[in-house]
Protein backbone atom coordinates (compact mmCIF):
# COMPACT_ATOMS: atom_id res chain seq x y z
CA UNK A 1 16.23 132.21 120.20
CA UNK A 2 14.74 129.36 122.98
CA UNK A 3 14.03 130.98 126.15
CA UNK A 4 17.25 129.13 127.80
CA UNK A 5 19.68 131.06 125.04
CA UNK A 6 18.06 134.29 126.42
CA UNK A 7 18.63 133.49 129.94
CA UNK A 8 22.03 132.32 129.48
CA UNK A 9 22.49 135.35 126.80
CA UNK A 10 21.16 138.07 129.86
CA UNK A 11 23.69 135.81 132.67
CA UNK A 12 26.82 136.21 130.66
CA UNK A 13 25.70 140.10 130.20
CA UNK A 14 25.63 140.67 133.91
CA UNK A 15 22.25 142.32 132.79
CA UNK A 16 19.85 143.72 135.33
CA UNK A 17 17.93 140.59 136.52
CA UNK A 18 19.62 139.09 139.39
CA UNK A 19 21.28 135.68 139.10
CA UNK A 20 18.93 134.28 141.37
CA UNK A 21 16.01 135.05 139.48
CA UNK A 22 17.97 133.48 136.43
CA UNK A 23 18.80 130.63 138.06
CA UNK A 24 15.33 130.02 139.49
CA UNK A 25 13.85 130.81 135.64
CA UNK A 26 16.16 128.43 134.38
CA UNK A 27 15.62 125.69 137.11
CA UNK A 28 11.51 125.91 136.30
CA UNK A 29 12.07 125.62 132.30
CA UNK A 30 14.49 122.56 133.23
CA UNK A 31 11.77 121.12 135.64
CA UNK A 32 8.99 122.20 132.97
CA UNK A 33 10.98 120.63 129.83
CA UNK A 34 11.59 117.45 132.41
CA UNK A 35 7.96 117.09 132.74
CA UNK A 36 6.75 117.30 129.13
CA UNK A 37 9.13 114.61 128.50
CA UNK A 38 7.47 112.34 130.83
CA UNK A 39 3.74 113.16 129.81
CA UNK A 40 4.84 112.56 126.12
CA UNK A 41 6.16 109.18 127.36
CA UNK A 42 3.12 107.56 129.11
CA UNK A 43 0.15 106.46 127.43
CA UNK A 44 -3.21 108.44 127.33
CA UNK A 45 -5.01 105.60 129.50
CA UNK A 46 -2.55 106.01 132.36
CA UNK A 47 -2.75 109.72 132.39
CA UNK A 48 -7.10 109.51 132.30
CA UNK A 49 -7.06 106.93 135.13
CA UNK A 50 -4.81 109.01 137.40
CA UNK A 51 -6.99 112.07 136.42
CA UNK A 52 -10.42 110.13 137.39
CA UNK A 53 -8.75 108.78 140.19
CA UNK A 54 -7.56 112.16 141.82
CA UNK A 55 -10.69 113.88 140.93
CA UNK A 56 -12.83 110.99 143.01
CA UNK A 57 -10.52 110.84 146.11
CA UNK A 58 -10.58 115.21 145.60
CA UNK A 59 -14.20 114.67 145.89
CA UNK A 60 -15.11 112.35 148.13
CA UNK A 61 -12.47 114.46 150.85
CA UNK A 62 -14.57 117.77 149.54
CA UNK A 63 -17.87 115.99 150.92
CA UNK A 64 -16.58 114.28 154.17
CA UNK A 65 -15.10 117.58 155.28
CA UNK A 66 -18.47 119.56 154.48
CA UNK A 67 -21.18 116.60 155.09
């Protein structure tokens, strides 16, 4: 059983965990799911580039603020 048929298993049961909670677990595995879908879609260049790129600007602000 995927963690969304246990969520939606524990909603219809009026279990213990507040809806809230449910609804914000479910919301994250949505947004999670949503997000692997994109990584899986864009090539391994584009992701490396981004990473070098946001590591140099992380670094360069890292330096100005303690230089």
């Amino acid at each position: 059983m995927s963690k969304k048929e246990e969520l939606a298993k524990e909603f219809a049961s009026e279990g213990r965990t507040s809806s809230l909670q449910l609804l914000r677990e479910t919301s994250f595995i949505k947004g999670w799911d949503a997000c692997m879908e994109y990584l899986s879609s864009v090539s391994f260049n584009v992701v490396l580039n981004e990473l070098v790129k946001y590591s140099k600007t992380e670094h360069f602000k890292q330096t100005k603020n303690n230089g």
